[in-house]
C-alpha atoms as a PDB file:
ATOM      1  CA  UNK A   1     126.358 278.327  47.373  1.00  0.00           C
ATOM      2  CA  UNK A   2     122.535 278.319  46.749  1.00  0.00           C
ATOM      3  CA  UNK A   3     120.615 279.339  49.681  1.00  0.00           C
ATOM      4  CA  UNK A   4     118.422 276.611  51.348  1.00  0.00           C
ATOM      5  CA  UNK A   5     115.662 278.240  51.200  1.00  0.00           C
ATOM      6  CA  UNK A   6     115.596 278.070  47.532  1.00  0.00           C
ATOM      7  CA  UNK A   7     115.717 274.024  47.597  1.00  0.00           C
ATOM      8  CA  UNK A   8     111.914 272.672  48.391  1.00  0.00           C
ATOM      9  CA  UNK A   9     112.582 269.170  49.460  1.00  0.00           C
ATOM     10  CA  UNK A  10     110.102 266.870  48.215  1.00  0.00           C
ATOM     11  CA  UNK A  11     109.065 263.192  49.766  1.00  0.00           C
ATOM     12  CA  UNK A  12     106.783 260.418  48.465  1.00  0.00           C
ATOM     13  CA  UNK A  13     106.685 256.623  48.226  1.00  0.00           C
ATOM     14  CA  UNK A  14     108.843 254.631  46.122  1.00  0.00           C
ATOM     15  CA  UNK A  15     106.487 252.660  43.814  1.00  0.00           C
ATOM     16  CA  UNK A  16     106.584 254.274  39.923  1.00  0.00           C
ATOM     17  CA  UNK A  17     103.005 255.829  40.441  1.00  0.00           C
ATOM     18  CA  UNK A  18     104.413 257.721  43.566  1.00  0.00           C
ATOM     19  CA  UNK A  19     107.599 259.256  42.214  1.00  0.00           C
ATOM     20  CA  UNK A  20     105.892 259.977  39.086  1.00  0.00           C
ATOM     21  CA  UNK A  21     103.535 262.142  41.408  1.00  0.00           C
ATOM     22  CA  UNK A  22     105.860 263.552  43.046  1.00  0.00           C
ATOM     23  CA  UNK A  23     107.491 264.565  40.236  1.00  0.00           C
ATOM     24  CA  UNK A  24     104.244 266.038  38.822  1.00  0.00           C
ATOM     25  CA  UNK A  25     104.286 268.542  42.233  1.00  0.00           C
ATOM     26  CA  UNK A  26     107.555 269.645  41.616  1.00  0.00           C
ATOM     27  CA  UNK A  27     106.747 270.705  37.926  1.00  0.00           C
ATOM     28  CA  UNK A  28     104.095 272.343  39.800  1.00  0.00           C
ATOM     29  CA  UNK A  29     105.933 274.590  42.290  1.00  0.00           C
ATOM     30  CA  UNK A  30     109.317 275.132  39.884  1.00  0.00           C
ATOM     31  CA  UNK A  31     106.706 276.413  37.489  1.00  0.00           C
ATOM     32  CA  UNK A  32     105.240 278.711  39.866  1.00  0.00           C
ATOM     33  CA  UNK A  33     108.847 279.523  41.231  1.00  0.00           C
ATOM     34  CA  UNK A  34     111.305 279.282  38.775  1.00  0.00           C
ATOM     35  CA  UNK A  35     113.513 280.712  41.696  1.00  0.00           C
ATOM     36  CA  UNK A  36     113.124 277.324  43.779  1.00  0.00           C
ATOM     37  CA  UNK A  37     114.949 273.879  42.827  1.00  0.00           C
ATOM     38  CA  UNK A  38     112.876 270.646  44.231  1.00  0.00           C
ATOM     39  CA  UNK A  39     114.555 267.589  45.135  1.00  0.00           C
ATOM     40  CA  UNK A  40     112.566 264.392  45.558  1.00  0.00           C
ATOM     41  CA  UNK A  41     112.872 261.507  47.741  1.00  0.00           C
ATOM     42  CA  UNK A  42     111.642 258.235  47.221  1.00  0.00           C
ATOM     43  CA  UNK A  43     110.891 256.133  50.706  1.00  0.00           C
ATOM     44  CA  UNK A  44     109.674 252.522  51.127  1.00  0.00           C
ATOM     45  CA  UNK A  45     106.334 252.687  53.625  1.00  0.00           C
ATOM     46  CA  UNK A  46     105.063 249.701  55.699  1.00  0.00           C
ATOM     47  CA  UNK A  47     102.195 249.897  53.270  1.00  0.00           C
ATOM     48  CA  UNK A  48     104.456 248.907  50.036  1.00  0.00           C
ATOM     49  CA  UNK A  49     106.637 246.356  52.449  1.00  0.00           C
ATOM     50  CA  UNK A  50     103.927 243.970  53.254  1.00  0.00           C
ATOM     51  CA  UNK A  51     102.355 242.919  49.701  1.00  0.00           C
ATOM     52  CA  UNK A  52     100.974 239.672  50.955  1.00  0.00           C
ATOM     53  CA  UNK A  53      98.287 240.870  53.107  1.00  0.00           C
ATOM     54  CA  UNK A  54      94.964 242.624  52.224  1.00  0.00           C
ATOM     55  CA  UNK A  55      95.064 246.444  52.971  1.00  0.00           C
ATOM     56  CA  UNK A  56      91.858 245.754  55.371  1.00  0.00           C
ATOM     57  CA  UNK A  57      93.843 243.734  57.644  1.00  0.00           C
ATOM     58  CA  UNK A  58      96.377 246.475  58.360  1.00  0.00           C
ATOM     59  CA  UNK A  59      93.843 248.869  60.203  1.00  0.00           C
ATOM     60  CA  UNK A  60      94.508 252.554  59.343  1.00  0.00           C
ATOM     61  CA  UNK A  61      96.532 254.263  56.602  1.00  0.00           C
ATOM     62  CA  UNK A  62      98.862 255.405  58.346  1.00  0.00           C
ATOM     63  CA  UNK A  63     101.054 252.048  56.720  1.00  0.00           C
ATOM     64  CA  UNK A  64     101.730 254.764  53.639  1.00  0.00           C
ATOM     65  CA  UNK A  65     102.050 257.618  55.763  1.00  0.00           C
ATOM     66  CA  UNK A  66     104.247 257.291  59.504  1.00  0.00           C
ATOM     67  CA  UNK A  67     108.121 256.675  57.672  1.00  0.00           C
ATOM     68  CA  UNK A  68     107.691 259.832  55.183  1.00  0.00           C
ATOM     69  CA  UNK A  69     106.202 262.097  58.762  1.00  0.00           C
ATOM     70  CA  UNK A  70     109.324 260.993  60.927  1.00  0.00           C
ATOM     71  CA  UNK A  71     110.681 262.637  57.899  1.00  0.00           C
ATOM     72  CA  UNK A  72     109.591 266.483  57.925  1.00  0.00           C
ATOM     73  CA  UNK A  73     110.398 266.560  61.423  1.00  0.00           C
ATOM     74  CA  UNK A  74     114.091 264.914  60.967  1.00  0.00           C
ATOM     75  CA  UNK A  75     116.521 266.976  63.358  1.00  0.00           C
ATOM     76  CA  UNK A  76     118.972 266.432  60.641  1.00  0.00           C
ATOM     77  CA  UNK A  77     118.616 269.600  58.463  1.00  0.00           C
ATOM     78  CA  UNK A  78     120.405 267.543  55.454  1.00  0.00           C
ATOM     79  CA  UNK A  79     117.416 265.081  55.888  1.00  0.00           C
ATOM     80  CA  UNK A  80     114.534 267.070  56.679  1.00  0.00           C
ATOM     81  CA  UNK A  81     111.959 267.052  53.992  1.00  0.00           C
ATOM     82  CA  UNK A  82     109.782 270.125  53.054  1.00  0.00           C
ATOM     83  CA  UNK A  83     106.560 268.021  52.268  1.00  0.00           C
ATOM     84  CA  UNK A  84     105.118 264.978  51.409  1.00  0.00           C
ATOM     85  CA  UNK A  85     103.018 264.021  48.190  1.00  0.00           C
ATOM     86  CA  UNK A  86     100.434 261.230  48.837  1.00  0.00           C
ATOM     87  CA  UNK A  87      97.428 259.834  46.680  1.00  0.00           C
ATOM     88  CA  UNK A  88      94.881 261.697  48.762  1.00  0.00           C
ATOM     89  CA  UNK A  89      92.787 258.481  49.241  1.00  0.00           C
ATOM     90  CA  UNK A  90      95.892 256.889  51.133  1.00  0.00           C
ATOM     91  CA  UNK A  91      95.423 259.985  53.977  1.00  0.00           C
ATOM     92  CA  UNK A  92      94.296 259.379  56.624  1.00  0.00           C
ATOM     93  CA  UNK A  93      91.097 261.635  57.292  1.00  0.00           C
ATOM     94  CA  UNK A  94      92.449 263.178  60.446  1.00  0.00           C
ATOM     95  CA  UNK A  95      96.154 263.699  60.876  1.00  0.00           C
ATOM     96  CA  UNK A  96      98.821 263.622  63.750  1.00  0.00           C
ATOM     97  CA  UNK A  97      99.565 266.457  66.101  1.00  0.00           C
ATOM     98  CA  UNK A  98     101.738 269.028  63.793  1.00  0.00           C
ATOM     99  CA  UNK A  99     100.985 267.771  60.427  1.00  0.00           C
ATOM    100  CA  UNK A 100      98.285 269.227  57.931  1.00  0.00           C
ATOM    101  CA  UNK A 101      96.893 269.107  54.388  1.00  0.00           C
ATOM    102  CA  UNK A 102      98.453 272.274  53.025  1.00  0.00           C
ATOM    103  CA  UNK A 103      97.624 271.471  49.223  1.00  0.00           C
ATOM    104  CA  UNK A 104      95.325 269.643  46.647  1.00  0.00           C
ATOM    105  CA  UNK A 105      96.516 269.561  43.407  1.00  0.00           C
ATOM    106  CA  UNK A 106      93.656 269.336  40.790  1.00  0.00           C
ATOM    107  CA  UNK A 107      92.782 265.993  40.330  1.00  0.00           C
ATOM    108  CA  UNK A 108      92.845 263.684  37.434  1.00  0.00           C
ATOM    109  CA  UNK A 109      89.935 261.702  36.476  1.00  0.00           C
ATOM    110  CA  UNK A 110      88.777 260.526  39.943  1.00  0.00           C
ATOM    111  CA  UNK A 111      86.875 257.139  38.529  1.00  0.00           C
ATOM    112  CA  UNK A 112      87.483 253.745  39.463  1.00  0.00           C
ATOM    113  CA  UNK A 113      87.629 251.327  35.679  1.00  0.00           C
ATOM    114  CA  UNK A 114      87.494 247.942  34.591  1.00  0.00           C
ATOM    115  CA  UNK A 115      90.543 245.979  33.165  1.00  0.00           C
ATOM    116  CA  UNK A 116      90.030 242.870  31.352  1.00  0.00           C
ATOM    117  CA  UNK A 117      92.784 240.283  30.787  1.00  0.00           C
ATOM    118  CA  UNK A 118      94.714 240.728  27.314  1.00  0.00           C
ATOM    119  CA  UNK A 119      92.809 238.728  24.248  1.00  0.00           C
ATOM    120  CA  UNK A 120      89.600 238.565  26.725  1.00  0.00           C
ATOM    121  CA  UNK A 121      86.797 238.625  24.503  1.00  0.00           C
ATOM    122  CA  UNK A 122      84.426 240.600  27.041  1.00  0.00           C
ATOM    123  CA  UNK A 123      84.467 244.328  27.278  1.00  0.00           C
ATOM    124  CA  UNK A 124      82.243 245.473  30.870  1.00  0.00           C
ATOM    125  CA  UNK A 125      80.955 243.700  33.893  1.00  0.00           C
ATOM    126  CA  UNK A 126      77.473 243.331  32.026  1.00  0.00           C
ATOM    127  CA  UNK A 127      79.368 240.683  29.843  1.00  0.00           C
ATOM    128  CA  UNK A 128      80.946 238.467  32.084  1.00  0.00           C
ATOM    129  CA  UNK A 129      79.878 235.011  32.433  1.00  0.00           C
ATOM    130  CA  UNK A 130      78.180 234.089  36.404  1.00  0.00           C
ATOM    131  CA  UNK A 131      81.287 233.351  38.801  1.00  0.00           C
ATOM    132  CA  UNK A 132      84.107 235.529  36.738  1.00  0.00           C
ATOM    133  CA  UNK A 133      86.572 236.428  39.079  1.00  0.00           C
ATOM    134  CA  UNK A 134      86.956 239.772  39.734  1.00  0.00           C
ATOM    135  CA  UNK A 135      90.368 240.919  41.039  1.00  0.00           C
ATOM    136  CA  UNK A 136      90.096 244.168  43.830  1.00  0.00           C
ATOM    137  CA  UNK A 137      92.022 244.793  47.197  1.00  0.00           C
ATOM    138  CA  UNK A 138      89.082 247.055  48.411  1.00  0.00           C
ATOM    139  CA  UNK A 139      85.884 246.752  49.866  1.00  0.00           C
ATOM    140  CA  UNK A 140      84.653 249.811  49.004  1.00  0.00           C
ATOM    141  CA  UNK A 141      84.936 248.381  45.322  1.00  0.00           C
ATOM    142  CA  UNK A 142      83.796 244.865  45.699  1.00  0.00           C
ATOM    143  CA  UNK A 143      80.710 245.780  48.108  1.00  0.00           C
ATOM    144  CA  UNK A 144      79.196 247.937  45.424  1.00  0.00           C
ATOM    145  CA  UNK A 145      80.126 245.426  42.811  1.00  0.00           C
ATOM    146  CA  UNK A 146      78.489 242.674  44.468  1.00  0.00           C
ATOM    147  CA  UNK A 147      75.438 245.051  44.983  1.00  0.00           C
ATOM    148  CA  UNK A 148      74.900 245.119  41.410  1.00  0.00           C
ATOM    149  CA  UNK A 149      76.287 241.846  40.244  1.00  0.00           C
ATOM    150  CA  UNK A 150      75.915 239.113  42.792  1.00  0.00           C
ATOM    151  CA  UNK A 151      76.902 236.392  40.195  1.00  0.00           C
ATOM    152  CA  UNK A 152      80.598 237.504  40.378  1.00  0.00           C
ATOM    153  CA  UNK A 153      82.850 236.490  42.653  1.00  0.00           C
ATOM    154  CA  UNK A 154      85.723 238.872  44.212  1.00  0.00           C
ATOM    155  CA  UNK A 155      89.470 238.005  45.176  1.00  0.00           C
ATOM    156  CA  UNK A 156      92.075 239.957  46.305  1.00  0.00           C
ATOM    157  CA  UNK A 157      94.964 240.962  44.343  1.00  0.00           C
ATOM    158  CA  UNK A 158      97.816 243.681  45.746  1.00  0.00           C
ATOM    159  CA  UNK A 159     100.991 245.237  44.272  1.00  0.00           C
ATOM    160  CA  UNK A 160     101.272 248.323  42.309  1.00  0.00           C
ATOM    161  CA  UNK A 161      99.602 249.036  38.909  1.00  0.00           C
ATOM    162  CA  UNK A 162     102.185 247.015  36.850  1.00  0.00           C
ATOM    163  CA  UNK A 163     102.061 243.571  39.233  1.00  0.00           C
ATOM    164  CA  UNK A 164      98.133 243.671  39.026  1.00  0.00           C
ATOM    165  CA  UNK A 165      98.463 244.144  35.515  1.00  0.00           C
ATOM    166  CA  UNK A 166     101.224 240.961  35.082  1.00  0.00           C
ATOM    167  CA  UNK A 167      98.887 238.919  37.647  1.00  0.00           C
ATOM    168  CA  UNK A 168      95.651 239.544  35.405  1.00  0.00           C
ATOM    169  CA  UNK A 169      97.779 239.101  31.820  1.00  0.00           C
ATOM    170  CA  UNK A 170      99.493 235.421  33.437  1.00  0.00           C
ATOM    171  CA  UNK A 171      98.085 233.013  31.563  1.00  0.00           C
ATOM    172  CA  UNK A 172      96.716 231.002  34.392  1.00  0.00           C
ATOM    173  CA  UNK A 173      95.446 233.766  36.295  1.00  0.00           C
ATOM    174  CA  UNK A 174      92.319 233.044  38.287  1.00  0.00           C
ATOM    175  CA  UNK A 175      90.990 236.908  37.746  1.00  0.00           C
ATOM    176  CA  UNK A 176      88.951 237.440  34.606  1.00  0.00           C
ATOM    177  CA  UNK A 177      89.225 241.353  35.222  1.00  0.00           C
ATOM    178  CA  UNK A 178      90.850 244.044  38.008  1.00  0.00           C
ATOM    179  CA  UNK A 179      89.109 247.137  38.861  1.00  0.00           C
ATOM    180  CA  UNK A 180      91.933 250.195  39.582  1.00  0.00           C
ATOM    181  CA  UNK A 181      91.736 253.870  39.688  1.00  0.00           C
ATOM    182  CA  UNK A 182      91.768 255.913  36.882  1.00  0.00           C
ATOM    183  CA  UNK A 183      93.984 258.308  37.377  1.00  0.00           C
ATOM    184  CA  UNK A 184      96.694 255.776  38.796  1.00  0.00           C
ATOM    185  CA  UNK A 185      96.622 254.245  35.071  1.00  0.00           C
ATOM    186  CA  UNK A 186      96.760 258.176  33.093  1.00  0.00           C
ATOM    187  CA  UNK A 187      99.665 258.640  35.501  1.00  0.00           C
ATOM    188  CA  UNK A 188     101.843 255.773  34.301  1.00  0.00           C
ATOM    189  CA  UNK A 189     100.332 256.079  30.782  1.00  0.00           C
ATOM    190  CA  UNK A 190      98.899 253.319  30.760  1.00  0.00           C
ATOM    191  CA  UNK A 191      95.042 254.243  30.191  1.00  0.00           C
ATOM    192  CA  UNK A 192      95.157 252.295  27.337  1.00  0.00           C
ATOM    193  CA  UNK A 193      94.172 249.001  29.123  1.00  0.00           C
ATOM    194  CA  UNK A 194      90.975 250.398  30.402  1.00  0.00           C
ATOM    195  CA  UNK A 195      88.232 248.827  28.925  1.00  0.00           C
ATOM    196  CA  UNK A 196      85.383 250.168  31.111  1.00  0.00           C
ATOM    197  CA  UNK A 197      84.951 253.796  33.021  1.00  0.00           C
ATOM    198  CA  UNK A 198      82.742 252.934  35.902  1.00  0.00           C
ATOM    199  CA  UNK A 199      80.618 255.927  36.777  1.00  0.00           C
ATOM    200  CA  UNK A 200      78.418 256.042  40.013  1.00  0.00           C
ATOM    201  CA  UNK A 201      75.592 254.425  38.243  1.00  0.00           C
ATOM    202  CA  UNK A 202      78.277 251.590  38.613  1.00  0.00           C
ATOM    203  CA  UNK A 203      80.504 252.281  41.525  1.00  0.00           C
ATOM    204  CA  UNK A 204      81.320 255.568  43.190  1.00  0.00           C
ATOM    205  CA  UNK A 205      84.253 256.540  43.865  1.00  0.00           C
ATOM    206  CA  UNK A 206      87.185 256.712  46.598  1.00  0.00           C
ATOM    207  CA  UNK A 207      87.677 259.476  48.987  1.00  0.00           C
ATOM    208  CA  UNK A 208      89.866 262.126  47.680  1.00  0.00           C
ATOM    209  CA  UNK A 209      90.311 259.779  44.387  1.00  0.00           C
ATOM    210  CA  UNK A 210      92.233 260.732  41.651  1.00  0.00           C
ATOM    211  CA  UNK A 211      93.821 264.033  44.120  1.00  0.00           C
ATOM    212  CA  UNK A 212      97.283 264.697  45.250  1.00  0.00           C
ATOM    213  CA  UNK A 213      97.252 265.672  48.656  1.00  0.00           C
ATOM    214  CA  UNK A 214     100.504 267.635  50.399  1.00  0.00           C
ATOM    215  CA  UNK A 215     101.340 267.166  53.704  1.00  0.00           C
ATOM    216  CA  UNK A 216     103.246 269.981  55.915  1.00  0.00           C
ATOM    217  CA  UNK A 217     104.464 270.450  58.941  1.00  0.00           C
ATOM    218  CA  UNK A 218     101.860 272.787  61.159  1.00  0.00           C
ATOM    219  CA  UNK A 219     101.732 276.566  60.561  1.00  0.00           C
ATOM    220  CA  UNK A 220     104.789 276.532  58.051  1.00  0.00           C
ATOM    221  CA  UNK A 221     104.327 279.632  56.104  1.00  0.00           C
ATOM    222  CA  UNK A 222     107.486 279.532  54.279  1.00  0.00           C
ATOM    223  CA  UNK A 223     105.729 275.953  52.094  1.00  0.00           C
ATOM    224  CA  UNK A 224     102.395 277.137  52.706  1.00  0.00           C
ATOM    225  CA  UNK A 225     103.024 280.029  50.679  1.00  0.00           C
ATOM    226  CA  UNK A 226     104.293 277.905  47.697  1.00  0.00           C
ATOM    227  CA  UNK A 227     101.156 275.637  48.084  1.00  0.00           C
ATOM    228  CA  UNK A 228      98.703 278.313  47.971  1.00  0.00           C
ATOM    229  CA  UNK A 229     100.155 278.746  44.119  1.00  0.00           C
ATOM    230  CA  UNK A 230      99.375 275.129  42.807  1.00  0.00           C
ATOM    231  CA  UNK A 231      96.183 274.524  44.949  1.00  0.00           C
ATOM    232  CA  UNK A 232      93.318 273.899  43.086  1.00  0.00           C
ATOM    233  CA  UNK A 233      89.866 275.541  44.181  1.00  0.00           C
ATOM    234  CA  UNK A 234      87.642 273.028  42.419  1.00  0.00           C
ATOM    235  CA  UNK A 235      89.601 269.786  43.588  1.00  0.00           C
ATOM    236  CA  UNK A 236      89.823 271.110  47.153  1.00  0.00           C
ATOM    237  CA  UNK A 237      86.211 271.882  47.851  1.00  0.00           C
ATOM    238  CA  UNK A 238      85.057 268.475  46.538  1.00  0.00           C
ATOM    239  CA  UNK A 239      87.940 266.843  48.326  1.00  0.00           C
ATOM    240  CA  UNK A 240      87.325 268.755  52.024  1.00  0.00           C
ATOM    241  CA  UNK A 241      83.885 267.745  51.660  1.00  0.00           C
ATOM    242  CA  UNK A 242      84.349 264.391  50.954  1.00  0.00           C
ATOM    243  CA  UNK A 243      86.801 263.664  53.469  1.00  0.00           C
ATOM    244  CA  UNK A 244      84.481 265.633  56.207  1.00  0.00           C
ATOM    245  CA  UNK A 245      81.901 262.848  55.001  1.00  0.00           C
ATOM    246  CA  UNK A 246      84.112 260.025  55.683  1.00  0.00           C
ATOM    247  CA  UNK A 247      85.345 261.454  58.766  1.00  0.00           C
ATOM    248  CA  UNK A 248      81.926 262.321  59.979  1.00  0.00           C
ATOM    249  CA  UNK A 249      80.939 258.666  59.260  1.00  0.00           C
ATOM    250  CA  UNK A 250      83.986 257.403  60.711  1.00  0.00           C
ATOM    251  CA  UNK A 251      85.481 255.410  58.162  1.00  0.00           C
ATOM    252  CA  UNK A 252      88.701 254.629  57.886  1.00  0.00           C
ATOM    253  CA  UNK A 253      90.196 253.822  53.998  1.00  0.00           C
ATOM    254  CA  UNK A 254      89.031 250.178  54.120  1.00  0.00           C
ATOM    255  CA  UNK A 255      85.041 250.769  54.944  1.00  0.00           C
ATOM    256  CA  UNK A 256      82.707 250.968  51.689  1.00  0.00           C
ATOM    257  CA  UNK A 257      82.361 254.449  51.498  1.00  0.00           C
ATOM    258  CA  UNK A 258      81.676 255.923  48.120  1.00  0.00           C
ATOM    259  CA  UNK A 259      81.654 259.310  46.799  1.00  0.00           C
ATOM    260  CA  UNK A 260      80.878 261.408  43.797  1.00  0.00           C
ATOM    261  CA  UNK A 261      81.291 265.133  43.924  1.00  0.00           C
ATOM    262  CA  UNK A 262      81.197 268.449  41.377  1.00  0.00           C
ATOM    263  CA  UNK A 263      81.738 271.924  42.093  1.00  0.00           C
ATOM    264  CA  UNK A 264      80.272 274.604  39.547  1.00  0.00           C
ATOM    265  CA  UNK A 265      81.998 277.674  39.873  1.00  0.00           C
ATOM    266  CA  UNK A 266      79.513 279.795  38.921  1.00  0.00           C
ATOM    267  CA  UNK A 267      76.542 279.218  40.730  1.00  0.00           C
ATOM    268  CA  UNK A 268      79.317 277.846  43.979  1.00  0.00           C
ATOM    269  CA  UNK A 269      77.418 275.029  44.225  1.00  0.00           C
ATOM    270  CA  UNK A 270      78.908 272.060  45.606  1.00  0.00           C
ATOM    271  CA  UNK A 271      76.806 268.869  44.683  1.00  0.00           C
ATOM    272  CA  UNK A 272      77.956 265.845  46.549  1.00  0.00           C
ATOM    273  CA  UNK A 273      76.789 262.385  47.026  1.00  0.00           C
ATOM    274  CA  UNK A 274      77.452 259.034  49.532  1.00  0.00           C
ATOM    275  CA  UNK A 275      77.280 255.684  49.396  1.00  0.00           C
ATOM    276  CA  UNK A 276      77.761 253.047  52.231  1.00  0.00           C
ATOM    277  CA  UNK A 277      77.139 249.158  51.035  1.00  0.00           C
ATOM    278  CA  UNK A 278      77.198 246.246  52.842  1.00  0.00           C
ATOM    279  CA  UNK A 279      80.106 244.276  52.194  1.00  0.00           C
ATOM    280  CA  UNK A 280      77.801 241.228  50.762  1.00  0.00           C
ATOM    281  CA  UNK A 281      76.075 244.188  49.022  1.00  0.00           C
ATOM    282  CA  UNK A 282      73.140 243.616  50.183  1.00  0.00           C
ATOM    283  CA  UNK A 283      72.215 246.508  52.135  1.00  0.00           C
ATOM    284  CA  UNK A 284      73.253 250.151  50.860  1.00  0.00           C
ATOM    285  CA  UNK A 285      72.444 253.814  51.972  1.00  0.00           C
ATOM    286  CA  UNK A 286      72.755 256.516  49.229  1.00  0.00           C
ATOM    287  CA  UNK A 287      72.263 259.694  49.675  1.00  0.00           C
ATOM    288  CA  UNK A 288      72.883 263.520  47.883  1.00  0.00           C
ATOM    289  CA  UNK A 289      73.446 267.491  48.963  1.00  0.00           C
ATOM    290  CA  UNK A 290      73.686 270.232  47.356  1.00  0.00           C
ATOM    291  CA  UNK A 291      75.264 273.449  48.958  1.00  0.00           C
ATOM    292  CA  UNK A 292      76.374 277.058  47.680  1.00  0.00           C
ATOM    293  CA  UNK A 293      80.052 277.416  49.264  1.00  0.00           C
ATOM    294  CA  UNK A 294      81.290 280.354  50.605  1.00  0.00           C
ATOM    295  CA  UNK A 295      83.731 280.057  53.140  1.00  0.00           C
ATOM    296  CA  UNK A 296      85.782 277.468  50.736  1.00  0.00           C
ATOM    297  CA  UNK A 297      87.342 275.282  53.934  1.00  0.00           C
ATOM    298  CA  UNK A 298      84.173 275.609  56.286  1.00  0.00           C
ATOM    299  CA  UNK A 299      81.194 275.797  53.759  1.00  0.00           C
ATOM    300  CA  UNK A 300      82.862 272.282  52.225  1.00  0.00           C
ATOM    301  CA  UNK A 301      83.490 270.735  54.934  1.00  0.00           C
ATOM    302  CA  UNK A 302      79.858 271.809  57.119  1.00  0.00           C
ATOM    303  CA  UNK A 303      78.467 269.977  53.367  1.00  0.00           C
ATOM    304  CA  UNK A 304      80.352 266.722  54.332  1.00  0.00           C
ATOM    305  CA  UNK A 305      79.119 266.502  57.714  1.00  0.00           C
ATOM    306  CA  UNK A 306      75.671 267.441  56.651  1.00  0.00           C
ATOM    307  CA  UNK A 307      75.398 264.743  53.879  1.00  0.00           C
ATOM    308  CA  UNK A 308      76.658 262.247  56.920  1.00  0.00           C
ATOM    309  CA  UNK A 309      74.047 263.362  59.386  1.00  0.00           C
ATOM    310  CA  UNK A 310      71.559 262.236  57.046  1.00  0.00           C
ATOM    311  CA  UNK A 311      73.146 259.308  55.991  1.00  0.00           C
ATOM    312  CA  UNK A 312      73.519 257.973  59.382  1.00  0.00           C
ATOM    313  CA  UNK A 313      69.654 259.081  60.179  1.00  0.00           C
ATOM    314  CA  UNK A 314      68.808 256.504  56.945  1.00  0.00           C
ATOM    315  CA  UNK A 315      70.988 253.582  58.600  1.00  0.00           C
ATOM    316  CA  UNK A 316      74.385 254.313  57.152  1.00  0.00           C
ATOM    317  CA  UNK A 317      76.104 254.113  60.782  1.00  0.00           C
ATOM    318  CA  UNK A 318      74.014 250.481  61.450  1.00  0.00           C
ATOM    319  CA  UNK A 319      76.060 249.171  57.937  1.00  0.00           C
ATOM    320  CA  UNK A 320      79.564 250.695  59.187  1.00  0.00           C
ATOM    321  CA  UNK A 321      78.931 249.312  62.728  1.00  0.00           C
ATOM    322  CA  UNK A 322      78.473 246.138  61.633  1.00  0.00           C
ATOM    323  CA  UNK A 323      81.357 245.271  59.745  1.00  0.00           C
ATOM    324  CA  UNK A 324      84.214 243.657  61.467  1.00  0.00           C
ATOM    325  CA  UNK A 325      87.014 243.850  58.948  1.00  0.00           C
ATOM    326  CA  UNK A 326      89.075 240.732  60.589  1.00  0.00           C
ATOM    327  CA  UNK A 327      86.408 238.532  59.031  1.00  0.00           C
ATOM    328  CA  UNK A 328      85.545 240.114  55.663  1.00  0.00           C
ATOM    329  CA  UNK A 329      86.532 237.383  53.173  1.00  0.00           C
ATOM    330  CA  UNK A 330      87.616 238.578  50.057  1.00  0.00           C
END
């Protein structure tokens, strides 16, 4: 019989996007340890249950998160899980008692795009007529949108990547475009209905966008071991810092917090900037840092806090204080 400490027990959410993730990590670690077998499990959140809602009105993320914890701390052996694989952006930015981050995977294209209806003859925002619908569940995306294009209008549209994509493609749908993540679209292969990359000219990004992050039970050597084989430097130092910003500005995944963040590897420079928009767009704070990282956990995240500090000194906090999600109309 194979010894149990040669099966890594793998859990994620049940939508495509998250088993093809989670799928992704155990390439990762069997790869790395051809000695190990993974098994993955596939568990329906809160977050996936309750599709008729917008994600704002939930409060927290821990709707993706609390089923797949109860999970790594299962008295059950059979049941116990190893770790959890999560979309980064879905983590909260400080976790329960017992549970850390104990891996970021490198990330995929972290940019938020543009996807038109099929046979629309427009290609990017600039070429939609005044009062186009615009389909997004977050603020983060329509408060920056509405910044720069206050002739559109924004509704909300939830599901995963393929019931957007049916909702936009209906031929009576209300939405003359969707804005998604990148990297959810390369995952399913389906980056062939992007029409527009929206850089931070545009709209900056999510909070650990585009990043895999693994969750673990506290001080487990045994999987932290495994991790430290499929981290990736570059992705973790932007993500630390970016999360230490959001954290620092206490944000929780449905504020309009944008980021856009580089690491060069040579010089150790960590570049990172911030945005906080209203959510009628009107009033924005962006700011940048640079920093030279060498303590890769505590240099990143000191840079987070840091580009925060002076965030909230130019009126960031005021913004964030004054949004009161239960009446955001989207």
């Amino acid at each position: 019989m194979q010894d149990q400490h040669h099966i890594v027990k793998i859990g994620g959410r049940k939508s495509k996007l998250a088993v093809i993730q989670s799928h992704d990590v155990k390439a990762l670690i069997e790869d790395a340890f051809p000695q190990y077998n993974c098994t993955v499990r596939a568990l329906k959140t809160l977050g996936d249950q309750v599709q008729s809602k917008p994600l704002y009105s939930f409060g927290g993320k821990a709707v993706w998160t609390k089923e797949l914890e109860d999970l790594l701390y299962e008295k059950d052996k059979e049941k116990r899980i190893d770790l959890i694989v999560h979309s980064l952006k879905d983590m909260p930015t400080s976790l329960p008692e017992g549970f850390e981050i104990g891996g970021i995977t490198k990330r995929v294209d972290p940019s938020d795009c543009l996807i038109m209806a099929k046979g629309s003859p427009y290609k990017n925002l600039d070429d939609l007529p005044d009062g186009s619908v615009v389909g997004t569940s977050s603020i983060r995306r329509s408060a920056q949108l509405r910044r720069k294009y206050p002739k559109l209008k924004f509704e909300s549209v939830r599901g995963n990547i393929e019931t957007r994509l049916s909702k936009l493609d209906d031929p009576v749908t209300p939405f003359s475009c969707i804005v998604l993540a990148s990297a959810g679209l390369l995952r399913v292969k389906l980056q062939h209905r992007i029409t527009q990359r929206l850089d931070s000219s545009v709209m900056y990004h999510a909070v650990g966008q585009g990043a895999l992050g693994i969750e673990i039970r506290s001080k487990d050597p045994w999987v932290t071991s495994i991790l430290e084989k499929i981290n990736d430097k570059e992705t973790t130092i932007c993500c630390l810092a970016e999360r230490s910003l959001m954290r620092t500005l206490e944000g929780g995944c449905s504020v309009p917090i944008g980021v856009e963040s580089r690491y060069d590897d040579v010089t150790k420079t960590l570049s990172l900037k911030g945005v906080v928009v209203s959510v009628d767009g009107s009033e924005a704070v962006e700011d940048e840092i640079s920093m030279v990282i060498e303590d890769m956990r505590q240099d990143s995240i000191i840079c987070g806090q840091q580009l925060a500090q002076s965030m909230i000194k130019k009126g960031a906090k005021t913004i964030l204080d004054h949004i009161n999600l239960d009446k955001v109309v989207q």
